[in-house]
C-alpha atoms as a PDB file:
ATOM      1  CA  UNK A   1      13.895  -1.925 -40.970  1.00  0.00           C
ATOM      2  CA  UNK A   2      14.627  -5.124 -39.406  1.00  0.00           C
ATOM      3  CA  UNK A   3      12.201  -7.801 -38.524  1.00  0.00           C
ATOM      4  CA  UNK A   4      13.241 -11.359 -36.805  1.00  0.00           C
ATOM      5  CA  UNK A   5      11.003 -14.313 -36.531  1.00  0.00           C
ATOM      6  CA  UNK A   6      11.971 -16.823 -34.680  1.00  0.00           C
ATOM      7  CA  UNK A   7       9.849 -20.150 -33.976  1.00  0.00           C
ATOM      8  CA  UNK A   8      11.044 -20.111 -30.331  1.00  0.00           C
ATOM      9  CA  UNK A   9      10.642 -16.460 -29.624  1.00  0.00           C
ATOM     10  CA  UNK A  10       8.190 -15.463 -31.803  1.00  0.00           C
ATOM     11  CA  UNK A  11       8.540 -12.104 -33.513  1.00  0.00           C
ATOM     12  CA  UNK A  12      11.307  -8.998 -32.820  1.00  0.00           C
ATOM     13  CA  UNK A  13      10.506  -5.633 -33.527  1.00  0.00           C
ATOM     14  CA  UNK A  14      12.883  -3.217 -35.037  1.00  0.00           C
ATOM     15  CA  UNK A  15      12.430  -0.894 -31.234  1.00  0.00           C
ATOM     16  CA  UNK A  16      13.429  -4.374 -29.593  1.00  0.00           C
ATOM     17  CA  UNK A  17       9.989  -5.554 -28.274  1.00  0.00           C
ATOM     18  CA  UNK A  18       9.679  -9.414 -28.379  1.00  0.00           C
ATOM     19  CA  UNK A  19       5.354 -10.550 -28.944  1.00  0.00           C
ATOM     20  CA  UNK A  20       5.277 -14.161 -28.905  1.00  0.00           C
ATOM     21  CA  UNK A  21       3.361 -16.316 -31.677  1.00  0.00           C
ATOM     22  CA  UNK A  22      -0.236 -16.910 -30.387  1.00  0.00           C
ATOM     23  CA  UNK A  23      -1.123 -19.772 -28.213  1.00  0.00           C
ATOM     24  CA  UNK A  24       2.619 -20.611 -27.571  1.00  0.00           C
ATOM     25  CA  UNK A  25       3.356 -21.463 -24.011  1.00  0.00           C
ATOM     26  CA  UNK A  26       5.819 -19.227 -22.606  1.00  0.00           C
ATOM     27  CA  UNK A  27       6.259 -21.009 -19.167  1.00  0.00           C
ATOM     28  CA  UNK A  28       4.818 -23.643 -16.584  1.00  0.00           C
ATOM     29  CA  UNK A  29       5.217 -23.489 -12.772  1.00  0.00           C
ATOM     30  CA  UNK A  30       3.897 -26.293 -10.732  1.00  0.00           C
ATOM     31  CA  UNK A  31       3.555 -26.910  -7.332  1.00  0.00           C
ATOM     32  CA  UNK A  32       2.758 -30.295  -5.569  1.00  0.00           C
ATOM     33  CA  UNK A  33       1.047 -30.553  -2.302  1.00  0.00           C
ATOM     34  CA  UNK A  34       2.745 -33.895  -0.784  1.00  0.00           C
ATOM     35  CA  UNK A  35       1.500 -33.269   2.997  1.00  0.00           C
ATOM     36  CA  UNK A  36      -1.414 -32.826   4.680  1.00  0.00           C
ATOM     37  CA  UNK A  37      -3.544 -29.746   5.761  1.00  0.00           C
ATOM     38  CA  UNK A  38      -6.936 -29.631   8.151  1.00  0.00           C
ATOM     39  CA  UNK A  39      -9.032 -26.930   9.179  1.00  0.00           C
ATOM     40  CA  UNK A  40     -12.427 -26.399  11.061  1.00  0.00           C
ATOM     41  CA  UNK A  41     -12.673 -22.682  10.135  1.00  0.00           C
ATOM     42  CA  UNK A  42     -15.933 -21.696   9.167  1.00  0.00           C
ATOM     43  CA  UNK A  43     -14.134 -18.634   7.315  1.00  0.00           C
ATOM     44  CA  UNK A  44     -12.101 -19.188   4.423  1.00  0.00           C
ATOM     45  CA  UNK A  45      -8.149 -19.798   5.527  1.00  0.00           C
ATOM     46  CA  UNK A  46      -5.011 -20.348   3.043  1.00  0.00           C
ATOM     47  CA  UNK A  47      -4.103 -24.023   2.598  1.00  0.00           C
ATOM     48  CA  UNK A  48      -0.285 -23.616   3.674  1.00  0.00           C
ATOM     49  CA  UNK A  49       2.436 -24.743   0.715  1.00  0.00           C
ATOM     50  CA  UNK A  50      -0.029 -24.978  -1.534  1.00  0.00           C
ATOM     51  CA  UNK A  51       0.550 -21.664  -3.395  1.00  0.00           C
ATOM     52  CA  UNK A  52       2.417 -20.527  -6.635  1.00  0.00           C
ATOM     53  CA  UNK A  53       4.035 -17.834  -8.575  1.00  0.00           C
ATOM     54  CA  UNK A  54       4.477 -16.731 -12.112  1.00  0.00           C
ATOM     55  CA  UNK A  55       5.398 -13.645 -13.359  1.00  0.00           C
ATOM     56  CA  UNK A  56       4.060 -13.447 -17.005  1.00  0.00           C
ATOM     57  CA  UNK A  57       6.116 -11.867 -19.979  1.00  0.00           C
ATOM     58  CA  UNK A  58       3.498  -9.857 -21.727  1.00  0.00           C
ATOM     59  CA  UNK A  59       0.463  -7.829 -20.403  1.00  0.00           C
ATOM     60  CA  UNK A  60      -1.732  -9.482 -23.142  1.00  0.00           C
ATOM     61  CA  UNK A  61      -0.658 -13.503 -22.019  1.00  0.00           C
ATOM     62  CA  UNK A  62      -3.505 -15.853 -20.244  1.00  0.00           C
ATOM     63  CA  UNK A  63      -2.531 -18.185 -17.549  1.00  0.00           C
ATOM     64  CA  UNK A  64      -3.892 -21.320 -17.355  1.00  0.00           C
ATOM     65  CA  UNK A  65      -4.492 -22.835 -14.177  1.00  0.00           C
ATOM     66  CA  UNK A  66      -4.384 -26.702 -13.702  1.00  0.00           C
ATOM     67  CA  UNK A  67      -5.548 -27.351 -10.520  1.00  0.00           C
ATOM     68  CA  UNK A  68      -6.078 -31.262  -9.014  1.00  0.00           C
ATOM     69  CA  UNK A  69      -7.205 -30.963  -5.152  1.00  0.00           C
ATOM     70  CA  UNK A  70      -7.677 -34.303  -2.602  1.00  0.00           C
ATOM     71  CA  UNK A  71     -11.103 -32.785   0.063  1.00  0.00           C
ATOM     72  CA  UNK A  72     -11.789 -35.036   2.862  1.00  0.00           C
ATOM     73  CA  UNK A  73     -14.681 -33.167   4.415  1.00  0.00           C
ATOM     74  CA  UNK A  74     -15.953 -33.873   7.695  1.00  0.00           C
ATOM     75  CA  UNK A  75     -19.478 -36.042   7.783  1.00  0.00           C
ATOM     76  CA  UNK A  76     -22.623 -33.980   6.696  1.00  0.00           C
ATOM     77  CA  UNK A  77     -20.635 -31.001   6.022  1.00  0.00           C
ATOM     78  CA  UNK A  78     -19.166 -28.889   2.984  1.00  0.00           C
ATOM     79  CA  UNK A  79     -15.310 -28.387   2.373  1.00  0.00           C
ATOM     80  CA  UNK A  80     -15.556 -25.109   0.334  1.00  0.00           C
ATOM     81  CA  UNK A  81     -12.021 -24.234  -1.965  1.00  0.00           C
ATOM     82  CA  UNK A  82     -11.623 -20.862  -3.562  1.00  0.00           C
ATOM     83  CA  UNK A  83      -8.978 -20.355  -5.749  1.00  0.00           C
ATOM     84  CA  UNK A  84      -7.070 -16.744  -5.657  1.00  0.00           C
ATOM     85  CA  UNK A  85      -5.495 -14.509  -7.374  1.00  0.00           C
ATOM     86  CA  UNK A  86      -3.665 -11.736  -5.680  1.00  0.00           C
ATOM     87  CA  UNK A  87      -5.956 -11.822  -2.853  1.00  0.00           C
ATOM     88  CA  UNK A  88      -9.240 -11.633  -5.080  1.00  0.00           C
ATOM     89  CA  UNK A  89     -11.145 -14.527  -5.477  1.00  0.00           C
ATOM     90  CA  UNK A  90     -11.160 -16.093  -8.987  1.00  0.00           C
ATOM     91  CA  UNK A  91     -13.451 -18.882 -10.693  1.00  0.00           C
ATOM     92  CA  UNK A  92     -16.641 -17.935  -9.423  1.00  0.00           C
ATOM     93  CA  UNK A  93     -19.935 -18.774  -9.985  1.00  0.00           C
ATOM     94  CA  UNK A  94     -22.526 -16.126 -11.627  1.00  0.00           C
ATOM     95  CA  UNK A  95     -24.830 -17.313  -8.922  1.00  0.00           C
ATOM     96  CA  UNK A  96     -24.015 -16.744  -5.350  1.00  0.00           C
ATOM     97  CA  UNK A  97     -25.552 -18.935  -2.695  1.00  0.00           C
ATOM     98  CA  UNK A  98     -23.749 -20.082   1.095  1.00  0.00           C
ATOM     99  CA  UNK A  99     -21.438 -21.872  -0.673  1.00  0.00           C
ATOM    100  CA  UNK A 100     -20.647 -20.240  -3.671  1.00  0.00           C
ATOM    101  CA  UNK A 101     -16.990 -21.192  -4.840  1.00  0.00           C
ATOM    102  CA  UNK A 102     -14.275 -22.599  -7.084  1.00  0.00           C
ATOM    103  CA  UNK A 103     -15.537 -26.004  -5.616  1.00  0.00           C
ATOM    104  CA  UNK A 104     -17.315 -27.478  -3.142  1.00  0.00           C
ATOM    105  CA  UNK A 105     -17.104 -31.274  -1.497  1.00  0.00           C
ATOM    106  CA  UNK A 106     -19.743 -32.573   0.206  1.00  0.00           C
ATOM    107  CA  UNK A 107     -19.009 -36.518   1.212  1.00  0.00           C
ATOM    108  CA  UNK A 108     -23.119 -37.369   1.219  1.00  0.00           C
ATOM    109  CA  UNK A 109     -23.478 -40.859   2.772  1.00  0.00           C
ATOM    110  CA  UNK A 110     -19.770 -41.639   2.980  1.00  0.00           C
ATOM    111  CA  UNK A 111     -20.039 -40.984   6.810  1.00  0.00           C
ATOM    112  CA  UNK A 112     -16.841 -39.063   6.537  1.00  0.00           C
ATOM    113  CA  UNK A 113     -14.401 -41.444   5.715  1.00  0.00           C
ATOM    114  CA  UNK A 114     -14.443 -40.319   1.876  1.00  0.00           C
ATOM    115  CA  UNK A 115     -11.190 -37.985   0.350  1.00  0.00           C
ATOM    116  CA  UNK A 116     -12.653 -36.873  -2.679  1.00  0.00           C
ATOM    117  CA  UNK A 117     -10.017 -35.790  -5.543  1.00  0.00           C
ATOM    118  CA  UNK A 118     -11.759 -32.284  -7.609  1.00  0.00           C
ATOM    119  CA  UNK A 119      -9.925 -31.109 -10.639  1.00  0.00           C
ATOM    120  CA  UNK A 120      -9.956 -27.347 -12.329  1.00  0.00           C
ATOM    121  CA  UNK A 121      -9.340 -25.906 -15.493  1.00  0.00           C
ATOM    122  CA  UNK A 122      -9.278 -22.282 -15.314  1.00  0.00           C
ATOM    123  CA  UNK A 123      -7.986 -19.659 -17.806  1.00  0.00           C
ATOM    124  CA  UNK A 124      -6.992 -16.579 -16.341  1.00  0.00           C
ATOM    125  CA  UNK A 125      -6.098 -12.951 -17.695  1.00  0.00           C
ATOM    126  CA  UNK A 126      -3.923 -11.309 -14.926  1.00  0.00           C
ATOM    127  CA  UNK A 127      -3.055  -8.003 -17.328  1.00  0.00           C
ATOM    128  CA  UNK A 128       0.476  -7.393 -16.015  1.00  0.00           C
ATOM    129  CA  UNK A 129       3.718  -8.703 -16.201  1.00  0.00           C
ATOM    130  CA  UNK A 130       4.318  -7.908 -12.393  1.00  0.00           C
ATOM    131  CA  UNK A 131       4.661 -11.554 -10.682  1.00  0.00           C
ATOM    132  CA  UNK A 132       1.243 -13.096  -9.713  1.00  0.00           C
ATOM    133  CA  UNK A 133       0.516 -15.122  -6.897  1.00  0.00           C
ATOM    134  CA  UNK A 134      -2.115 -18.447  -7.313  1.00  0.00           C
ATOM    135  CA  UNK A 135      -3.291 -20.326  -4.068  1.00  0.00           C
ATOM    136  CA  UNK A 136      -6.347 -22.421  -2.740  1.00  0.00           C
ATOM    137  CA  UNK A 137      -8.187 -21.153   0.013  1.00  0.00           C
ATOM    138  CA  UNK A 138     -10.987 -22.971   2.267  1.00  0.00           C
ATOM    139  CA  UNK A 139     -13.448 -23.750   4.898  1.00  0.00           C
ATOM    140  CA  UNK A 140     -15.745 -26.010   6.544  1.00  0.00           C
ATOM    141  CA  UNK A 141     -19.034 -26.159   7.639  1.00  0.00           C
ATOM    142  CA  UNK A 142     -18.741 -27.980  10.227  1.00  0.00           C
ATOM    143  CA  UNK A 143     -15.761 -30.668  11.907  1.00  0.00           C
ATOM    144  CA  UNK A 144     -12.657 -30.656  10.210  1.00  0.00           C
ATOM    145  CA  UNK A 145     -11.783 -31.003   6.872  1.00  0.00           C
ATOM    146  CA  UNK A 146      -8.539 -32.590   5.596  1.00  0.00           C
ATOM    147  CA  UNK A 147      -6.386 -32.131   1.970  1.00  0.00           C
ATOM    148  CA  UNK A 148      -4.570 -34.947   0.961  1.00  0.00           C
ATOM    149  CA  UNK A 149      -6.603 -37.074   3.874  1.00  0.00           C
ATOM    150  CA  UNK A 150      -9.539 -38.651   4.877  1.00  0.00           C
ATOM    151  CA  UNK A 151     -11.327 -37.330   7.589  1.00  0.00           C
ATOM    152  CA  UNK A 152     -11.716 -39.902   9.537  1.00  0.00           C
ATOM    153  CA  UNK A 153      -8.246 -41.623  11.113  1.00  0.00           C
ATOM    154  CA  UNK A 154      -6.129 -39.498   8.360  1.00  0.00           C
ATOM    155  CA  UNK A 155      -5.483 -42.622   6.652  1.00  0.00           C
ATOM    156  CA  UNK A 156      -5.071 -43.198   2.798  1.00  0.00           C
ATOM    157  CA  UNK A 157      -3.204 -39.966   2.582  1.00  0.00           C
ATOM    158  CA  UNK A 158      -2.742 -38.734  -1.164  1.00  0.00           C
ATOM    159  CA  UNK A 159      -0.841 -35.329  -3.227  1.00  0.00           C
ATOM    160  CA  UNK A 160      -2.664 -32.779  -4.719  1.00  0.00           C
ATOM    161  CA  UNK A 161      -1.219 -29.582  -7.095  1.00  0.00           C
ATOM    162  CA  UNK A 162      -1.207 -26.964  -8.884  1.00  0.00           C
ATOM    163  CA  UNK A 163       0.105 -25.994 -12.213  1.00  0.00           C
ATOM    164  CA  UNK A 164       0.245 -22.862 -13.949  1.00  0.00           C
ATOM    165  CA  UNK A 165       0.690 -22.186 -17.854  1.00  0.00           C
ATOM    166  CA  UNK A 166       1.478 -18.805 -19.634  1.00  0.00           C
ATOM    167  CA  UNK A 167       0.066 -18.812 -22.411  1.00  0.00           C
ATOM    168  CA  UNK A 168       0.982 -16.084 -25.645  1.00  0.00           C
ATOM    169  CA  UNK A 169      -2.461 -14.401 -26.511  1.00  0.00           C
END
């Protein structure tokens, strides 16, 4: 019976199967938001080009998700971001409320001018190795509320992403 380890590939079975050394990274996709997006939907919408894809190698791997997001929100109002999996919400709070959500930006005082930048770490277990799709989601509560811009003249414009890590559990 033959058995290969191999520092990049981890360990081969003698039926062929490949199971990667634990807490190796097996890939990274990232995607960077360079334009902006607005919205005054009060229900959440997808933030368009600001969605990835991965397709892990092994049932058992965890995905980390590296997320770094620019929210101008309109004055007195929430920008609410949910981050998704496949159509499900992911990163939820325990507690719901209005505004439960992967984050929310609320620009207090600023009187709307403020582009606040929110960062994520979230690690995910998809359970498949069919490909898996990763985007932001959001609303407002009221006006419009900008990514990768201020609310207020659009000015100061900045990029946001997203990266994705598969991780060997």
């Amino acid at each position: 019976m033959t058995m290969i380890l191999s520092g990049d590939n981890g360990v081969t079975f003698p039926n062929s199967t490949v199971q990667a050394s634990a807490g190796q990274i097996l890939q990274v996709v990232n995607i960077a938001k360079t334009d902006t997006f607005s919205t005054s939907s009060t229900s959440m919408v997808d933030i368009t080009g600001f969605s990835l894809l991965i397709t892990p190698k092994f049932t058992t791997s965890k995905i980390l998700i590296l997320i770094n997001v620019n929210i101008g929100p309109a004055q007195s109002n929430f920008a609410t971001v949910n981050l998704v999996r496949n159509g499900t919400n992911i990163a939820q709070p325990t507690t719901s409320s209005t505004y439960a959500a992967t984050m929310n930006s609320y620009p207090g005082d600023a009187g709307g001018i403020a582009q606040i930048q929110y960062a994520l770490n979230w690690l995910d277990s998809p359970a498949t190795t069919s490909s898996v799709t990763y985007k932001l989601q959001m609303l407002t509560t009221g006006g419009t509320a900008w990514v990768n811009a201020r609310p207020i003249a659009q000015n100061g414009t900045t990029v946001s992403g997203i990266t994705a890590m598969e991780i060997a559990a």
